[in-house]
Structures are given as structure tokens and as C-alpha cells.
Protein backbone atom coordinates (compact mmCIF):
# COMPACT_ATOMS: atom_id res chain seq x y z
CA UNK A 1 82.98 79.20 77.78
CA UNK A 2 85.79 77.53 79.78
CA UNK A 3 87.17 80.16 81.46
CA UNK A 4 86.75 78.91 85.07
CA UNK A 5 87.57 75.47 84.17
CA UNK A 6 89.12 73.14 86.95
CA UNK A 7 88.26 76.39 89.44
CA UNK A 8 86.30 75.84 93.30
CA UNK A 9 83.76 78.40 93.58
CA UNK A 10 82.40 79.15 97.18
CA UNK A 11 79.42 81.31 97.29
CA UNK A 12 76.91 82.65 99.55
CA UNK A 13 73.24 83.92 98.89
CA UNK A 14 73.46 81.42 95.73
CA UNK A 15 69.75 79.72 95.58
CA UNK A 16 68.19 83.09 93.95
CA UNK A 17 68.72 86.61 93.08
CA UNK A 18 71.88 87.59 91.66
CA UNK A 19 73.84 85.18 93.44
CA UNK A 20 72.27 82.14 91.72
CA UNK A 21 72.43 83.67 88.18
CA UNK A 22 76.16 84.31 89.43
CA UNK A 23 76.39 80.65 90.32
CA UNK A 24 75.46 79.18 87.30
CA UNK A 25 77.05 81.17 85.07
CA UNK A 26 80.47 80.36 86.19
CA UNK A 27 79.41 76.89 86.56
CA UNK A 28 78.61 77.23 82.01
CA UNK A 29 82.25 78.91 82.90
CA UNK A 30 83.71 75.80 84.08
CA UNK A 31 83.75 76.39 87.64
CA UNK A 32 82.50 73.34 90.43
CA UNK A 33 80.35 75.56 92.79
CA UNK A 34 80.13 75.11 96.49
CA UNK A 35 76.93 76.58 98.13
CA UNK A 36 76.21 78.15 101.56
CA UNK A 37 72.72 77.90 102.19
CA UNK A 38 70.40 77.99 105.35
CA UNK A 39 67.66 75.82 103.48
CA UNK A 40 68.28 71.95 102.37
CA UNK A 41 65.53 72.02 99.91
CA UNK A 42 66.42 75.45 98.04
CA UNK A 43 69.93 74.27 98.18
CA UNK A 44 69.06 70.97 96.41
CA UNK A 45 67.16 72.63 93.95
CA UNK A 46 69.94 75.14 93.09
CA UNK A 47 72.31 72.32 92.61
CA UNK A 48 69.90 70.97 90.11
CA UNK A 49 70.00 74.15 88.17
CA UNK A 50 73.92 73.85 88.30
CA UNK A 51 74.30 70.65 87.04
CA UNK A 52 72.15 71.22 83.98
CA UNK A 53 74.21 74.44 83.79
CA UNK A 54 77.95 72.99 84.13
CA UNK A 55 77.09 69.42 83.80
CA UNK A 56 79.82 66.57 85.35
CA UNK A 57 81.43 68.97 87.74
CA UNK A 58 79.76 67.42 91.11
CA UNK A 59 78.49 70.92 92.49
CA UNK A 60 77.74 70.79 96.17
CA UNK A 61 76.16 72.62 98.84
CA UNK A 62 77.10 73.29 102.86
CA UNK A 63 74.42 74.08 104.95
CA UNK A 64 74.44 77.02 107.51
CA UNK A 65 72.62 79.53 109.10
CA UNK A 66 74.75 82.97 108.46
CA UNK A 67 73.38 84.58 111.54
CA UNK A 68 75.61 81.68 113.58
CA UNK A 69 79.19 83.02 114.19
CA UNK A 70 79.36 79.16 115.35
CA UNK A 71 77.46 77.67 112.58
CA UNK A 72 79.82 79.34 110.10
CA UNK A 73 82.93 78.05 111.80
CA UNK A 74 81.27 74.72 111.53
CA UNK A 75 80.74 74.95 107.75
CA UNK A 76 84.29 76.85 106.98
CA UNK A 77 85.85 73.76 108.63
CA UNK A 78 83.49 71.49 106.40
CA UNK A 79 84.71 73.39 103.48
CA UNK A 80 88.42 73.26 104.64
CA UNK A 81 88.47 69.70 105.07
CA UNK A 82 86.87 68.89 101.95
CA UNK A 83 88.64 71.58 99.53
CA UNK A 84 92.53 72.02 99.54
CA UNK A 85 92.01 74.69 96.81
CA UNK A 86 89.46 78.06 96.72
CA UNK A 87 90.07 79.91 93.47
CA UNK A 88 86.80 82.47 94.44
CA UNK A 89 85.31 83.05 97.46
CA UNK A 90 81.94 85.17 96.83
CA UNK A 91 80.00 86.66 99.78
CA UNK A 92 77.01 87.69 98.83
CA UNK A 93 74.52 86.59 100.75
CA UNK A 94 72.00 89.83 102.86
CA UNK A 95 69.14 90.67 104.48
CA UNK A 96 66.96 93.76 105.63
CA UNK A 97 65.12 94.13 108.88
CA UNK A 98 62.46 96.71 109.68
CA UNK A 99 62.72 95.80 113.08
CA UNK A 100 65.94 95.25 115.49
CA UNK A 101 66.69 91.87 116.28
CA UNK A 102 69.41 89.82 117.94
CA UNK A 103 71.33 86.90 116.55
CA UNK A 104 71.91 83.86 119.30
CA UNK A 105 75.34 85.74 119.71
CA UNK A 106 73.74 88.83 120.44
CA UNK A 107 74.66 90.77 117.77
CA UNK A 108 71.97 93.16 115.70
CA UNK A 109 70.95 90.79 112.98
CA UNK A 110 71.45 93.16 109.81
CA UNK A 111 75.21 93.52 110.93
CA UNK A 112 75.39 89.74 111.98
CA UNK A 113 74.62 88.61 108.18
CA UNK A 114 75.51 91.60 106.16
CA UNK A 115 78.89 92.11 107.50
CA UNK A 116 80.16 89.80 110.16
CA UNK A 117 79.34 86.45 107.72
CA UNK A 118 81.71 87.73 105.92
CA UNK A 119 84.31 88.23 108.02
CA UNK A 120 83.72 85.41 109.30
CA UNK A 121 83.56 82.77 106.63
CA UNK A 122 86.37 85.04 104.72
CA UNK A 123 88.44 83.76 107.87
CA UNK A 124 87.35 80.43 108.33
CA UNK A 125 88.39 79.92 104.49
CA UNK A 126 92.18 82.27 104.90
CA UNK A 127 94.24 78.85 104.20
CA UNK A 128 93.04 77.06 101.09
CA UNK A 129 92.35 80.83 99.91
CA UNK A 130 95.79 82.30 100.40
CA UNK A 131 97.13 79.15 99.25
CA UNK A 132 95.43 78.98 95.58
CA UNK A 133 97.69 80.64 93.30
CA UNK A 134 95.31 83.35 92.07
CA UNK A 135 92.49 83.55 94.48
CA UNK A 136 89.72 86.22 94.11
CA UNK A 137 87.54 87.42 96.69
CA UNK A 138 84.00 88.93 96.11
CA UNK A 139 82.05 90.98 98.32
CA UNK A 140 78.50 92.38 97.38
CA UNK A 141 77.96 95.76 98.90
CA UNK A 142 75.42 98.61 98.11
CA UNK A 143 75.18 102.31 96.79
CA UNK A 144 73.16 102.32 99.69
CA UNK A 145 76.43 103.06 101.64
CA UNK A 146 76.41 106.61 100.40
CA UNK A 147 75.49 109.58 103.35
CA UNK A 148 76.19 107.05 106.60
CA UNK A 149 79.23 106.38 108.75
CA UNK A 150 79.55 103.92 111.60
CA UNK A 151 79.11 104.40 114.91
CA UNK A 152 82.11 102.25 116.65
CA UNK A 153 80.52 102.78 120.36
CA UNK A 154 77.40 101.46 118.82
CA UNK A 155 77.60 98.97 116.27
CA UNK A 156 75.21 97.20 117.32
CA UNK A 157 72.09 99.70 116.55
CA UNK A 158 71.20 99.71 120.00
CA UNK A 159 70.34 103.15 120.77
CA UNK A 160 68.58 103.98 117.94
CA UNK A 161 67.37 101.76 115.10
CA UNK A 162 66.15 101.71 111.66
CA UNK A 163 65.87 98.93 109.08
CA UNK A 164 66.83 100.99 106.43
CA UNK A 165 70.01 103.11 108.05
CA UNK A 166 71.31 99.83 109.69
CA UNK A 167 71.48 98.38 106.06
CA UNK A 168 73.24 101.02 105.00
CA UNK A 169 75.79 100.45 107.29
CA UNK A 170 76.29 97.12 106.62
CA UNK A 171 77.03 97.80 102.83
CA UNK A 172 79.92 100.58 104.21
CA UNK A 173 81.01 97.64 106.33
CA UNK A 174 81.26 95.95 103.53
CA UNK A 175 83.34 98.20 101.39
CA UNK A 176 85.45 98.90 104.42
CA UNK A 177 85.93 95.30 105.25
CA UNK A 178 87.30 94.75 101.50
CA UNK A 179 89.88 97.39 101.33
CA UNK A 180 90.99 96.54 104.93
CA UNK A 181 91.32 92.78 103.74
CA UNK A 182 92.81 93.71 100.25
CA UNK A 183 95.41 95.38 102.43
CA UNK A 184 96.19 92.67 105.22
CA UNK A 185 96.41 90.24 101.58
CA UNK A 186 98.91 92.46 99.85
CA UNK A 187 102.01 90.78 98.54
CA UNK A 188 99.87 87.29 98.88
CA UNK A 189 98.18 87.05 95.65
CA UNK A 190 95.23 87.29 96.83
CA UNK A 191 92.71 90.07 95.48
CA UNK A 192 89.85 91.04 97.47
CA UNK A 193 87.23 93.50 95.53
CA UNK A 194 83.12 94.72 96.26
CA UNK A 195 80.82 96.32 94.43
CA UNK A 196 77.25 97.42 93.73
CA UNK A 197 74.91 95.27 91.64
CA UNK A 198 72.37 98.04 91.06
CA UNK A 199 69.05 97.98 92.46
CA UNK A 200 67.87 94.38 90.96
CA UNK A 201 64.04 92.62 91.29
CA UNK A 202 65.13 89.82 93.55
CA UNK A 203 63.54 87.45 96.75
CA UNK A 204 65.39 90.62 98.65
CA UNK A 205 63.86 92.29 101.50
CA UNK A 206 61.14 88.68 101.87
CA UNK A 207 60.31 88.67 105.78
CA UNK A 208 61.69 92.54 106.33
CA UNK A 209 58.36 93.53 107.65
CA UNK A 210 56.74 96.32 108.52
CA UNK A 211 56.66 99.40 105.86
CA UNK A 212 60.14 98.09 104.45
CA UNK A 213 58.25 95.23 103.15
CA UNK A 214 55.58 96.55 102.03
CA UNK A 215 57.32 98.87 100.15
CA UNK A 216 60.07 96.93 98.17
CA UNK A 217 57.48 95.50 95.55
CA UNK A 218 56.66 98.57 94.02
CA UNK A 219 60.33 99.88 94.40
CA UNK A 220 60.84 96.67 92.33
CA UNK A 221 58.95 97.23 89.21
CA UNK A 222 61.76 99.78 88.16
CA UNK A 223 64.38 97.40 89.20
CA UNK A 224 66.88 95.93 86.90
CA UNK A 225 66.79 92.08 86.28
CA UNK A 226 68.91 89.34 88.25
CA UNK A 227 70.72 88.93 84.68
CA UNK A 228 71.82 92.09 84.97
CA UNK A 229 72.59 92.58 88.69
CA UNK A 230 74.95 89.33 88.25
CA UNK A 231 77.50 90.71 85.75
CA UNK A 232 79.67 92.64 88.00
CA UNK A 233 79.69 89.66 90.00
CA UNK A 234 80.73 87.25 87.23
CA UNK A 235 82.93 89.59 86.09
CA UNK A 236 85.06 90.24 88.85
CA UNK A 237 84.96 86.37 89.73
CA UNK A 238 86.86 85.34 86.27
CA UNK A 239 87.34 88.37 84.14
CA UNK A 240 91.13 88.75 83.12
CA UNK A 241 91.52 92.08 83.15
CA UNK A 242 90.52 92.46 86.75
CA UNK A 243 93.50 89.90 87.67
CA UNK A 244 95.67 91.54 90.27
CA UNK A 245 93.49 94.12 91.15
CA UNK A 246 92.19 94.64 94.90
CA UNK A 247 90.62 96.62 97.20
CA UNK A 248 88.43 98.22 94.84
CA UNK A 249 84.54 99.14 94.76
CA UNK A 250 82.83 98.14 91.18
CA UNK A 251 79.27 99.07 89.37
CA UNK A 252 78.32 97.71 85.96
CA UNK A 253 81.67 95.67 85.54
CA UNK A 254 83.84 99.70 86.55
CA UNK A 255 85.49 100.81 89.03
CA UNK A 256 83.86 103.28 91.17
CA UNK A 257 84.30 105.71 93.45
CA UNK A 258 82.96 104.98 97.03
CA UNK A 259 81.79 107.56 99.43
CA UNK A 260 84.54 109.41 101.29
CA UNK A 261 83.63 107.37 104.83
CA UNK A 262 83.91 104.19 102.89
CA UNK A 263 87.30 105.31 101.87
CA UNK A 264 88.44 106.03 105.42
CA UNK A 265 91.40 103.90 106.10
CA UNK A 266 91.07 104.46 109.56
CA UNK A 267 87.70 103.32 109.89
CA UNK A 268 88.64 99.96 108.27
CA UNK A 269 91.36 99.13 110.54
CA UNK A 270 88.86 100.01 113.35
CA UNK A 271 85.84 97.60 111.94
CA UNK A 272 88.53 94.69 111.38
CA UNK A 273 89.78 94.99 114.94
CA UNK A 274 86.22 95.14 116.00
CA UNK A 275 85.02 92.03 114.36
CA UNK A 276 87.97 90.16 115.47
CA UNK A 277 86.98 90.62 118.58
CA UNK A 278 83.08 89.72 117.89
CA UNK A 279 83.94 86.86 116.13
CA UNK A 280 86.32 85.57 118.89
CA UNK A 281 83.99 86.15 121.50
């Protein structure tokens, strides 16, 4: 398969789960993949699993810790400088906490690197992005956004918290995030899509604690594999037929229909603004 040849791929959460099957499939595509990773070592080892996968292409990683508004400025700029062209920008990359925590910017850590590393790094990477003919940008969200809304005078989970909820508001800020972008990128030719992978057996939920944690390994054994969680991914990184389309919400390689809050264009506009303002801070 050459589909993706001669095409940058920038991905996030690609060392395991879904987002490394992801990887390396578009890298048998073609593609020359460009991790974000927090750890050297599982970074080196994906890259090993890439080049057996799309041999010659000098895959690379970038190391940064998506909690780090400042860190990912750092590594956007290292990607900048070092990539005139982004064909697909894939954020994929999430966590789950049972308990609240703060990032070093003081933002609730399920938001932080669920939602605002991707608004950040999507920003960090707007030139060499809105200036590949083409570009495609992939956002992995969650069924799980079904039955919450956001609470825009408390983002931040600070008067009440619970691991579960606050990742289900993430995944709306996902969706949200995407049509907003898809929006601000129409006319561009730029598309900007999410989706749901399905529930998938994966390193996810590793260091949650509490009840969440222990949990998640039985709620596993009827999960679907990382094979399988990966398609919609691939799919809307490189297939044809999703060319031109944006600001859509996918499942199983079809479009979907989001919850009616995720659809709220209002609510978008509000979350961008928002994280503008996080991000600048």
C-alpha cells in the first residue's frame, strides 16, 4: 500500500494502543511518522517497530510531556523548524484520573491532556498545516461524551470531581473543539474530523487509581482489539473518500451522530475562546 507515500505524519499517544497500530500502519502506507512521546525509551522502541513497518522513511520522535502547555510549545516549534510540510496531524494521545490533580499550569490534569494538548499542539502546528495542500486533522474522542455538558464557570473540576465524569468531558471537548476548528479552517483546505474508536483493550486507564483502575481490567476482557480500535483512525488519516470532509464525529470508519451538547455551536465557540485564553496564560 502506497497511499500515504511522500506524506509527514504527526501523532500523539503513538507508542501503544490504537495510536501505535495507527502509526505503523500508515507508515506500511507510505507515510514518515513523527512521534510525541513523554518517554525516550518507549519512543525509541516505537520507532523500531516503524522502521520494520515502513522501512527507509527516517521516522522520528519529539519528546514532551502533554500536561506542559510550555513543553508543547517547545516541541511544536521543534516540529515547525524541522517540517515545512504536515499532511496529518493526529491527536490522540489521553488519560483517566480517579483523583483530581493539577498540571504545573494549574489546570485539572484530565482536561490539561485530553483537551487542551490538543489545542495546543493543533496551534503550535497552524502554519506548516494550513500550508500543506490537503492537510487532515484527527482527533480521538469518546462515546463517553454522551449525557454530560460543560460547565464554563468550572472547567476546571474544582467544585466537584470525578475521574470518570471529568473524562467525559474531555471527549465532548473534544468533539466540540473539532467542529469549532473545522469551522475557523473552512475555505483553507484543511479538514479537521474526531471520532470514537470503540471501547478497545489498551495500556488505557495504567496509573488511574483508585476503583477506576481497578476496574478497567475486567471492563477489558469484552473490549475490542487495538487492530480494530485503529481503523477509524487510519481511515480518516488517508482514506479518499473522506477527502474534503470536516467537522464530523466518526465510529467504525461512519459518520455519526454526536450528542445534542456536542453539537452545540455555541458551546464550541465558548471552549475555543476559553482555551485561548488558558493556553496564553
Amino acid at each position: 500500500m502506497t497511499a500515504m507515500d511522500g506524506k509527514v505524519v504527526v501523532i500523539t499517544g503513538g507508542t501503544s494502543g490504537i495510536g501505535q497500530v495507527a502509526a505503523e500502519s500508515l507508515a506500511a502506507m507510505g507515510a514518515r511518522i513523527v512521534l510525541v512521546a513523554r518517554s525516550a525509551s518507549r519512543a525509541e522502541e516505537a520507532i523500531v517497530r516503524l522502521n520494520r513497518a515502513g522501512p527507509g522513511i527516517a521516522h522520528r520522535y519529539r519528546l514532551a510531556d502533554l500536561a506542559s502547555l510550555e513543553e508543547i510549545r517547545s516541541v511544536g516549534a521543534q516540529i515547525v523548524s524541522s517540517e515545512p510540510r504536515i499532511d496529518v496531524l493526529i491527536n490522540n494521545a489521553g488519560a483517566l484520573f480517579n483523583g483530581r490533580k493539577e498540571t504545573i499550569d494549574g489546570l485539572e490534569m484530565t482536561f490539561a491532556v485530553n483537551h487542551m494538548a490538543y489545542f495546543a499542539l493543533t496551534m503550535s502546528l497552524f502554519d506548516p498545516l494550513t500550508t500543506t495542500p490537503g492537510a487532515r486533522i484527527v482527533n480521538t474522542a469518546s462515546a463517553a461524551h454522551q449525557g454530560v455538558q460543560l460547565d464554563f464557570d468550572d472547567l476546571q473540576s474544582r467544585r466537584a470531581y470525578k475521574g470518570l465524569g471529568a473524562y467525559a468531558r474531555s471527549k465532548l471537548a473534544n468533539i466540540l473543539f473539532t467542529r469549532e476548528l473545522a469551522r475557523r479552517l473552512d475555505g483553507a483546505g484543511v479538514t479537521a474530523n474526531c471520532l470514537h474508536p470503540g471501547f478497545v483493550a489498551t495500556r488505557f486507564g495504567k496509573g488511574a487509581g483508585g476503583l477506576v483502575e481497578a476496574v478497567l481490567p475486567l471492563a477489558k476482557l469484552a473490549a475490542i482489539s487495538p487492530e480494530e480500535g485503529a481503523k477509524t483512525l487510519v481511515h480518516l488519516a488517508s482514506a479518499p473518500e473522506v477527502e474534503g470532509v470536516t467537522g464530523r464525529y466518526f465510529h467504525q470508519c461512519r459518520e455519526v451522530i454526536a450528542s445534542a451538547e456536542a453539537r452545540d455551536a455555541d458551546a464550541a465557540h465558548r471552549l475555543w475562546e476559553a482555551s485561548e485564553q488558558l493556553a496564553a496564560a
